[in-house]
Structure formats: structure tokens, C-alpha cells
Protein backbone atom coordinates (compact mmCIF):
# COMPACT_ATOMS: atom_id res chain seq x y z
CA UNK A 1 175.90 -62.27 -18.57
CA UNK A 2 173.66 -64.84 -20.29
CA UNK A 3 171.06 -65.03 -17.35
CA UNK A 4 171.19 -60.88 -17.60
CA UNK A 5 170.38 -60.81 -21.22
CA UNK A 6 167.51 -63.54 -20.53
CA UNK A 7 166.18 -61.07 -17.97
CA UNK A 8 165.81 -58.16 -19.89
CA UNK A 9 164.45 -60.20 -22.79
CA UNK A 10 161.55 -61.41 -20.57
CA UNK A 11 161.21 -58.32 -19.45
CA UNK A 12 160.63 -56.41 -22.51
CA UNK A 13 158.21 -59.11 -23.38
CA UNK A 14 156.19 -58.77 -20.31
CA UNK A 15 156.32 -54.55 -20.74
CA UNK A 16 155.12 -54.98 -24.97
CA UNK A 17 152.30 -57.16 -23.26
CA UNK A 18 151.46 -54.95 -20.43
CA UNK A 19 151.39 -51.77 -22.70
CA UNK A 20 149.11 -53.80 -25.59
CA UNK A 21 146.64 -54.93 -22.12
CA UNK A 22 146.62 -51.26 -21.64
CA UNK A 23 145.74 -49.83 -25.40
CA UNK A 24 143.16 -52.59 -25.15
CA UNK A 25 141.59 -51.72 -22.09
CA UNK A 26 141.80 -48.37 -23.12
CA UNK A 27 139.91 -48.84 -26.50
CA UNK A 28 137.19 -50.95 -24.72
CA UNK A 29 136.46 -48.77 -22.57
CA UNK A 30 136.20 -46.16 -25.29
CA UNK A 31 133.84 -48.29 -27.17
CA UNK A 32 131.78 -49.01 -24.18
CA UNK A 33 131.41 -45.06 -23.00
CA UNK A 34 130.51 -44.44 -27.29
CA UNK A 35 127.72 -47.09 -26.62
CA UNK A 36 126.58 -45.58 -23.30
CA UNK A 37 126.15 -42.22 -25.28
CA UNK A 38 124.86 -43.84 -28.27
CA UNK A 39 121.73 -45.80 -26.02
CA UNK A 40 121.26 -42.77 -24.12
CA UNK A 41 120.89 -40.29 -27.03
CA UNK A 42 118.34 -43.23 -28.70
CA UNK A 43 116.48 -43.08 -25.43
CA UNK A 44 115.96 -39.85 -25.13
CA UNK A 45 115.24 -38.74 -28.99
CA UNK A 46 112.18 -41.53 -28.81
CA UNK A 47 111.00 -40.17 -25.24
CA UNK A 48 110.75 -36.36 -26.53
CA UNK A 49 109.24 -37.24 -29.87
CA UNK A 50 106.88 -39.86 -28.42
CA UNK A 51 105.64 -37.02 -25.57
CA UNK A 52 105.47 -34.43 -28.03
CA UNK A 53 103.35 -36.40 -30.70
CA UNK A 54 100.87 -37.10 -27.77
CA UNK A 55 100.58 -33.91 -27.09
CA UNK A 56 100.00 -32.83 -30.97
CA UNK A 57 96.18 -31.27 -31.22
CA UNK A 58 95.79 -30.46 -27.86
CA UNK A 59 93.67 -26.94 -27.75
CA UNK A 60 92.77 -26.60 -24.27
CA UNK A 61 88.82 -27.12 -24.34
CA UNK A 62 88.71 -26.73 -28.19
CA UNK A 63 88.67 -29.95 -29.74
CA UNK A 64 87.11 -29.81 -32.84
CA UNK A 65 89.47 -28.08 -34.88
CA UNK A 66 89.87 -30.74 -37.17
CA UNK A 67 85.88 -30.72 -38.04
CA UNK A 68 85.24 -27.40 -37.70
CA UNK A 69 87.88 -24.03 -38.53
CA UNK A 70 84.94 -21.37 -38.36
CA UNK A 71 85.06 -21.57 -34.21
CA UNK A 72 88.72 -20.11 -34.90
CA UNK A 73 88.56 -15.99 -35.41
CA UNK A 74 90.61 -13.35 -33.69
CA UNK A 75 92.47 -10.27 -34.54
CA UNK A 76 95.36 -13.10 -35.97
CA UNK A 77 93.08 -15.66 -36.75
CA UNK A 78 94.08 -18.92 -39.08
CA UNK A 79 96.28 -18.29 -42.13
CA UNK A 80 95.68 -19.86 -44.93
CA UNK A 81 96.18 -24.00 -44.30
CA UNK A 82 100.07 -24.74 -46.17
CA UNK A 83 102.33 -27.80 -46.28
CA UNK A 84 105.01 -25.12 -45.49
CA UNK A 85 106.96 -23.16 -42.71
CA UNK A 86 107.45 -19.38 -44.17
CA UNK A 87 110.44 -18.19 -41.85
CA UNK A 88 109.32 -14.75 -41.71
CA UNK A 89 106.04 -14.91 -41.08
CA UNK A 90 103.97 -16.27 -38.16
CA UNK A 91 101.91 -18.40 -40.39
CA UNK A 92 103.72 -21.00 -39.50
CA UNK A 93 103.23 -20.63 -35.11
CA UNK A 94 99.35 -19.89 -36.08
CA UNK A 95 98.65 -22.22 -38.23
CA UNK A 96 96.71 -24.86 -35.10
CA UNK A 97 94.23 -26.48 -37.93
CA UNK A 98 97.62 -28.58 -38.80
CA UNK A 99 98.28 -30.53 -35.41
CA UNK A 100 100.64 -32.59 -37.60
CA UNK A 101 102.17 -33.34 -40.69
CA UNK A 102 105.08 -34.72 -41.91
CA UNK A 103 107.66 -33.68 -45.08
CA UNK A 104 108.79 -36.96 -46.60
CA UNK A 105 112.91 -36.27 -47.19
CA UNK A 106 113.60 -36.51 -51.29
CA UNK A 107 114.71 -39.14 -53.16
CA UNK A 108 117.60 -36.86 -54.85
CA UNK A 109 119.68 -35.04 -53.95
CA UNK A 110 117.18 -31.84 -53.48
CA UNK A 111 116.49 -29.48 -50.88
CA UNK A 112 113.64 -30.95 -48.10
CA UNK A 113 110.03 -28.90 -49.45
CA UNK A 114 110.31 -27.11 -46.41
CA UNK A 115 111.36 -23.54 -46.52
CA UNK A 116 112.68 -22.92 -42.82
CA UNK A 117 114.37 -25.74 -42.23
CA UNK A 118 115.76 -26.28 -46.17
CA UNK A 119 118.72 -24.67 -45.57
CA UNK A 120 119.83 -26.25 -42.25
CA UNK A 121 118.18 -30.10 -43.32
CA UNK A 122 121.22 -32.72 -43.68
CA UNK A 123 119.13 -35.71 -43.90
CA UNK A 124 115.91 -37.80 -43.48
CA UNK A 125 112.43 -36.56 -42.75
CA UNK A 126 110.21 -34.14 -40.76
CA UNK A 127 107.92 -33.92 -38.68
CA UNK A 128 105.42 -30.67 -37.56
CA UNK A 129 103.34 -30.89 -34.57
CA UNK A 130 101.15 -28.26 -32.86
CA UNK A 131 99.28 -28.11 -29.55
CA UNK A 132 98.80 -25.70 -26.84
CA UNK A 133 100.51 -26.55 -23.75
CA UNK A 134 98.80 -26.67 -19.92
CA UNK A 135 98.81 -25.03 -17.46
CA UNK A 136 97.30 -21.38 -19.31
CA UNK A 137 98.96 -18.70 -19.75
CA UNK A 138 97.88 -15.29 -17.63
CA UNK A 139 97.47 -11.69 -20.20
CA UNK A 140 100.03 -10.09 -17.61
CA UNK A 141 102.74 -12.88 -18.53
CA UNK A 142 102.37 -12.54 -22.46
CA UNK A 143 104.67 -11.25 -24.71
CA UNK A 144 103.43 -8.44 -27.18
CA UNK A 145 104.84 -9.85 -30.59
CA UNK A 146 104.17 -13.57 -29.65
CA UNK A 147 100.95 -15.29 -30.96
CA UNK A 148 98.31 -17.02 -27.91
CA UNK A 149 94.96 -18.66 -28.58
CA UNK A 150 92.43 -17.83 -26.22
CA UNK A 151 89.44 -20.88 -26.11
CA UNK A 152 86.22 -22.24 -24.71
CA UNK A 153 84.58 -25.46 -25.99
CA UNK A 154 83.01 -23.92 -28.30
CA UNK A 155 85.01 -20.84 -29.79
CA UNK A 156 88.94 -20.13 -30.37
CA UNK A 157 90.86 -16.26 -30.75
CA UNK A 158 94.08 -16.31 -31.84
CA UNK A 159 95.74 -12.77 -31.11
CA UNK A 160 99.40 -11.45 -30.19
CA UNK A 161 99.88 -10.92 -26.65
CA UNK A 162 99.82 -6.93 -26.91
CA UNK A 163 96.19 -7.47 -28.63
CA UNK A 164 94.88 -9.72 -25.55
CA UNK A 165 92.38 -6.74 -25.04
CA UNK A 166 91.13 -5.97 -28.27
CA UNK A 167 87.39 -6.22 -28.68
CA UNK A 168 87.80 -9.14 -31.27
CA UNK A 169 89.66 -11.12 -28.71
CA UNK A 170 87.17 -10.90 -26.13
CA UNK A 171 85.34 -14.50 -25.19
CA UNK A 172 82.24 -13.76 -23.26
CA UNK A 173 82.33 -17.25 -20.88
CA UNK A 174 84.07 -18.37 -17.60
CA UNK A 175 85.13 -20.80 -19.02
CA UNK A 176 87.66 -18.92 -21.47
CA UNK A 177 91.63 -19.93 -21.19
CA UNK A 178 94.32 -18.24 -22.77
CA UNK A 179 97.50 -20.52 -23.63
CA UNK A 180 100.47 -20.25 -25.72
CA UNK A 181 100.80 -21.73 -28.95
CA UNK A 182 103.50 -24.57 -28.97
CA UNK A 183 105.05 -25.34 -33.17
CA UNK A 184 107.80 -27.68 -33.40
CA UNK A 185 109.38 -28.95 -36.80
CA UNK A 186 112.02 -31.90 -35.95
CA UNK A 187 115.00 -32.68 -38.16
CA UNK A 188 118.16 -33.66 -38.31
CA UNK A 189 120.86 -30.92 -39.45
CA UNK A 190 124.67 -30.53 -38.78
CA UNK A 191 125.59 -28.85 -35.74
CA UNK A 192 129.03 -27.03 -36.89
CA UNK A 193 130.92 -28.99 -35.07
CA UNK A 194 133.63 -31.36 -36.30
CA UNK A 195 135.30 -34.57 -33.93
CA UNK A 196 138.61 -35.29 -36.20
CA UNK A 197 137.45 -33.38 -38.80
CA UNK A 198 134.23 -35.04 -39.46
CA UNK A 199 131.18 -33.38 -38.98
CA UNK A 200 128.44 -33.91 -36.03
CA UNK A 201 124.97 -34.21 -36.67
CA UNK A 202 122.06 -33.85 -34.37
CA UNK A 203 118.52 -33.54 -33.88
CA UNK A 204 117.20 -30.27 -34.68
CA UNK A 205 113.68 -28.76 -33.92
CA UNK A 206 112.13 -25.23 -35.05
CA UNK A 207 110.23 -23.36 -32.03
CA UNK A 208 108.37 -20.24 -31.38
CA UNK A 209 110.46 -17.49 -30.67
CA UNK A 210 108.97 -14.32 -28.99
CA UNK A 211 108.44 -12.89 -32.34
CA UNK A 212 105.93 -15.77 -33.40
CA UNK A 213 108.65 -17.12 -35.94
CA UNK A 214 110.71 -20.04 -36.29
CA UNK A 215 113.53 -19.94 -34.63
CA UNK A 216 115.95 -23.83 -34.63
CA UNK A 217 117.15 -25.30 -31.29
CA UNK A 218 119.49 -28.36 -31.15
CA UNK A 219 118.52 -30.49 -29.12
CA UNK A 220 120.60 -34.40 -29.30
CA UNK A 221 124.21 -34.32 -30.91
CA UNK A 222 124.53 -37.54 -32.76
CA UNK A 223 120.92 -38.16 -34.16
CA UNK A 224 122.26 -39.01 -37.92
CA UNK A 225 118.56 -40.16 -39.84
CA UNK A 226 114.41 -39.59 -38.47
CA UNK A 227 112.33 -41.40 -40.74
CA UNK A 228 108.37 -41.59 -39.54
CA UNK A 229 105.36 -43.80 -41.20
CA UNK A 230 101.81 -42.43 -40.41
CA UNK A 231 98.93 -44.44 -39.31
CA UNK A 232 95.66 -43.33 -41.21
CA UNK A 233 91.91 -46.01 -41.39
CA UNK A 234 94.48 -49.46 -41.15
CA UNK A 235 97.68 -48.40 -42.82
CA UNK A 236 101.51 -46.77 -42.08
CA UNK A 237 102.03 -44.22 -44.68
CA UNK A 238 104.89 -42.12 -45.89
CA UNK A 239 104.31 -38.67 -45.58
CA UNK A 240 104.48 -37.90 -49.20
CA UNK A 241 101.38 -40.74 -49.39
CA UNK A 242 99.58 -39.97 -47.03
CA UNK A 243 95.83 -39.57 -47.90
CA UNK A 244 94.69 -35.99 -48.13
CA UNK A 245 91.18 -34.92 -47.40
CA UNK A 246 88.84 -33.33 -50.28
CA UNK A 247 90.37 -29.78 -48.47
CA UNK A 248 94.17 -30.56 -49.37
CA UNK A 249 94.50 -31.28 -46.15
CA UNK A 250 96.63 -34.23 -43.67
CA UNK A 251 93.84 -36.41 -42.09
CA UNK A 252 93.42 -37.05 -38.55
CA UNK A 253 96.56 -39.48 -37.90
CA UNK A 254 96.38 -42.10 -35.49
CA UNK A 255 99.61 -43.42 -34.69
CA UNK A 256 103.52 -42.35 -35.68
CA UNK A 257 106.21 -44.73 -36.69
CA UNK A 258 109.21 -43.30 -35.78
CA UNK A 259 112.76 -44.48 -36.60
CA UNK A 260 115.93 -43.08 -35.27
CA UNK A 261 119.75 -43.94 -36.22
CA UNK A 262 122.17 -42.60 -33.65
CA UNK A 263 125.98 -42.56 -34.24
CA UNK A 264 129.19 -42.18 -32.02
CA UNK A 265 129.74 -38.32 -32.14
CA UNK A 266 133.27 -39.41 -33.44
CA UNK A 267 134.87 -42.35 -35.08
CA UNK A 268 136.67 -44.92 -33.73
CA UNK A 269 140.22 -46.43 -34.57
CA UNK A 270 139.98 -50.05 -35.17
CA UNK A 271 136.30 -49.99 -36.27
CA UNK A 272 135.19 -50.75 -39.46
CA UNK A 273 132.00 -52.01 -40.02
CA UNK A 274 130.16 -51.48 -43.25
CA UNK A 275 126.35 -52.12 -43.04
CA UNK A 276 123.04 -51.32 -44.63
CA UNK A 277 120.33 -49.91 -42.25
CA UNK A 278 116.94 -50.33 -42.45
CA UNK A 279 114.64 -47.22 -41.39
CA UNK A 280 111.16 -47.59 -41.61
CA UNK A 281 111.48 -48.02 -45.40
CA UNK A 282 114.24 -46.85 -46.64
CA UNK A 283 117.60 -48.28 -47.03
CA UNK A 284 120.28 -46.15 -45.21
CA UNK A 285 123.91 -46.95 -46.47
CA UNK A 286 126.55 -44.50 -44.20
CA UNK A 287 128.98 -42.69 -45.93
CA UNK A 288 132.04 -43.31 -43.27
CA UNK A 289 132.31 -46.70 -41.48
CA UNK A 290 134.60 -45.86 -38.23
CA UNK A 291 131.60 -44.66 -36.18
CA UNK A 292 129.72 -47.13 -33.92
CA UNK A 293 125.59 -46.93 -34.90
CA UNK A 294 122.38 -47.79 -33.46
CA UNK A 295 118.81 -48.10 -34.54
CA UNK A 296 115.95 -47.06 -32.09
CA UNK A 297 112.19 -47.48 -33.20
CA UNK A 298 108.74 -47.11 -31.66
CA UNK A 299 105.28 -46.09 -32.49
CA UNK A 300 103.41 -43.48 -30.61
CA UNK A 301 99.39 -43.06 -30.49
CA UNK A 302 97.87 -39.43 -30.62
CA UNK A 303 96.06 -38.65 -28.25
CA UNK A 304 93.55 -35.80 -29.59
């Protein structure tokens, strides 16, 4: 009876041990997968900013824009040049004299300056870019209510797709291209989802819709803070210092500083890990500290 009693005491020793190996296992592997998500969500937020800033200014053979507006007419032409995205307007998707600019996020508690995306905005900053995309576009695959810039060297229209025949439109060269118009505002906002009750954020960006007006697409679940620095003459700037020309306008930027925390979509038992983070230069405290983070950073030269 003794030896029976031993037994099942070593037994239920060896089980309590087995079943804490396999919690264990169990949570590192959890960890690990959170981590996997977390790297490849940093990865891939730097990759499509980084190709997209490149790509910011880019006017098919029109590349003074930045010197020169008068070369830019049309039956749309330029609106007037606005630290702003109007929602329902298509200032915003014309305005190609504004290849970037950034919208610093506020010290208080305040909205982001930034009427399209104010409402939406969770956290962090901004960032607009501009450029029209290769390969051009042909008049038969247009869309009527959607804004196109049509461009030499030397002269720009910018017309809706139904206008793409209008005697104001017309370019007299070979040379002429037609190409969409590519806006993008990036941000991070909450996607309406919840993972035990807390709330995911993501990475955000406004596009053109076929209406010419913002219109937001998520894009990375888990993107939690974006701050950028600009590089203008031989220093990083916020975008709230950046150096305006005599105009009121952003200056031609050189480089982008760009700063992205990432966090587990959803928190972890067992984790608890209360930390400062430093973005760029701001001081990031979380609210919650049961979700795994990571900082990803680079810096990106324009191109045009």
C-alpha cells in the first residue's frame, strides 16, 4: 500500500511538471510568433514609407515645380498652396507644388491641424507626400471625376479625366505624358478592432479615391507612434520648425527621419514591462504594459 501511495505521489509530481513544461512552451512560443509579427510589421512600415518618400516630387518630365508654379495651368490647375487636407474638396489630390510636408502631432491633448485625418488621428505625426507615378496613364483608361496631370519638360495641365480633351488641356509636343496624381497622408489611427478588449492601432494613409478626394486605407495593424525629423541646408527638423520659404511654403527637404513603434496586436499574460521610448524626440511613455514593443528607425533621401 505504501509503495502504491509513493507511486501516485511521483506521479502527480511528474504530471504538475509536465503540464507547467507545457504552459511554458506554450507561452514562448506565443511570445516568439508576437515578435515575428512585431519585426515583420517594423519591416514593412519602414520599406513603404522609405519607397514612397523617394518617390515624393516625381512629375514625370516636370521637374521644376518647386522653382517655378506658372508652368502648371489646366482646366483644374493648382489650388491655392495650404498646410491642410479639405476632405471634400480635391484641393488636397491637386495640390503637386507640395511634394511633402509634414503635421507635427500636438503637445496637448488637441486634435492633429489636419482636417481629414483629425477625426480618425490616435497618435504621433504625419506625413503628406505627392508624386505622379510611372508608367502614364492612357485618356481611354481615366476616370471622369478623378484629377491627372498631363506634362512635358517644360509645361504641366492638371484636368479631370472627363476634361482630357478640353482645349485648355491640350499640350502641343510629343513629348506630352498624362499620369495620375498619387496623395498620400500617413498616420496612425485605431482600426475598430479590440484583442481582449483593448483597442488595435495601425498605420493609416489617406489616398485618391475616384472622386479626387481623400479617402483612408489601413494599411499595418499594430503601428502604435510615426514620428519623422526633416533634413533642410545641415539640420533634422520637426515639422512644426521646419524653415518656411518667403512664400509660406515647406522647402525642398532632403532627407526624412522616420521613427516607428510597433506593438503586439494584443497583450500578453505574464508580461509586464514598463519603459520609456525614445522616438526621434519625443518621449513615448505607453499607457498599458502587457504588450510586447519595438522601435524601428531609418532615414530616407528624396530623390527629386
Amino acid at each position: 500500500m505504501m509503495e502504491l501511495l509513493v507511486t501516485v505521489v511521483i506521479l502527480s509530481l511528474l504530471m504538475a511538471g509536465l503540464s507547467q513544461l507545457v504552459v511554458t512552451n506554450s507561452q514562448n512560443a506565443s511570445a516568439t510568433g508576437a515578435l515575428a509579427r512585431i519585426a515583420d510589421t517594423g519591416r514593412n512600415a519602414i520599406q513603404l514609407l522609405s519607397t514612397d518618400i523617394r518617390r515624393a516630387g516625381y512629375l514625370g518630365g516636370n521637374i521644376n515645380i518647386l522653382s517655378s508654379t506658372d508652368m502648371i495651368s489646366g482646366s483644374q490647375g493648382l489650388p491655392a498652396y495650404a498646410i491642410n487636407c479639405v476632405a471634400d474638396t480635391t484641393d488636397w489630390a491637386r495640390m503637386i507644388n507640395q511634394p511633402i510636408v509634414g503635421i507635427n502631432a500636438p503637445d496637448d491633448a488637441s486634435a492633429i491641424p489636419y482636417d481629414c485625418i483629425a477625426g480618425q488621428w490616435l497618435r504621433g505625426d504625419a506625413l503628406t507626400l505627392r508624386y505622379a507615378p510611372t508608367p502614364a496613364i492612357e485618356v481611354a483608361d481615366m476616370i471622369g471625376t478623378r484629377p491627372y496631370l498631363r506634362v512635358t519638360m517644360i509645361d504641366g495641365k492638371v484636368f479631370l479625366g472627363s476634361e482630357a480633351g478640353a482645349s485648355e488641356n491640350v499640350i502641343n509636343d510629343p513629348t506630352a505624358r498624362d499620369y495620375n496624381l498619387t496623395a498620400h497622408t500617413y498616420f496612425v489611427a485605431a482600426t475598430g478592432r479590440t484583442c481582449q478588449g483593448r483597442e488595435i492601432p495601425a498605420l493609416f494613409r489617406m489616398a485618391i479615391d475616384d472622386n479626387g478626394l481623400p479617402e483612408p486605407q489601413e494599411l499595418l495593424a499594430g503601428v502604435e507612434n510615426l514620428q519623422l525629423r526633416y533634413l533642410v541646408g545641415n539640420r533634422y527638423y520637426d515639422a512644426n520648425e521646419v524653415p518656411l520659404t518667403a512664400a509660406g511654403r515647406w522647402p525642398r527637404v532632403e532627407a526624412v527621419e522616420i521613427t516607428v513603434l510597433v506593438r503586439a496586436e494584443c497583450p500578453e499574460t505574464g508580461f509586464n514591462i514598463n519603459r520609456t521610448f525614445e522616438l526621434a524626440d519625443v518621449e513615448y511613455i505607453p499607457a498599458d504594459s502587457d504588450f510586447r514593443r519595438q522601435v524601428f528607425t531609418t532615414t530616407t533621401q528624396l530623390r527629386n
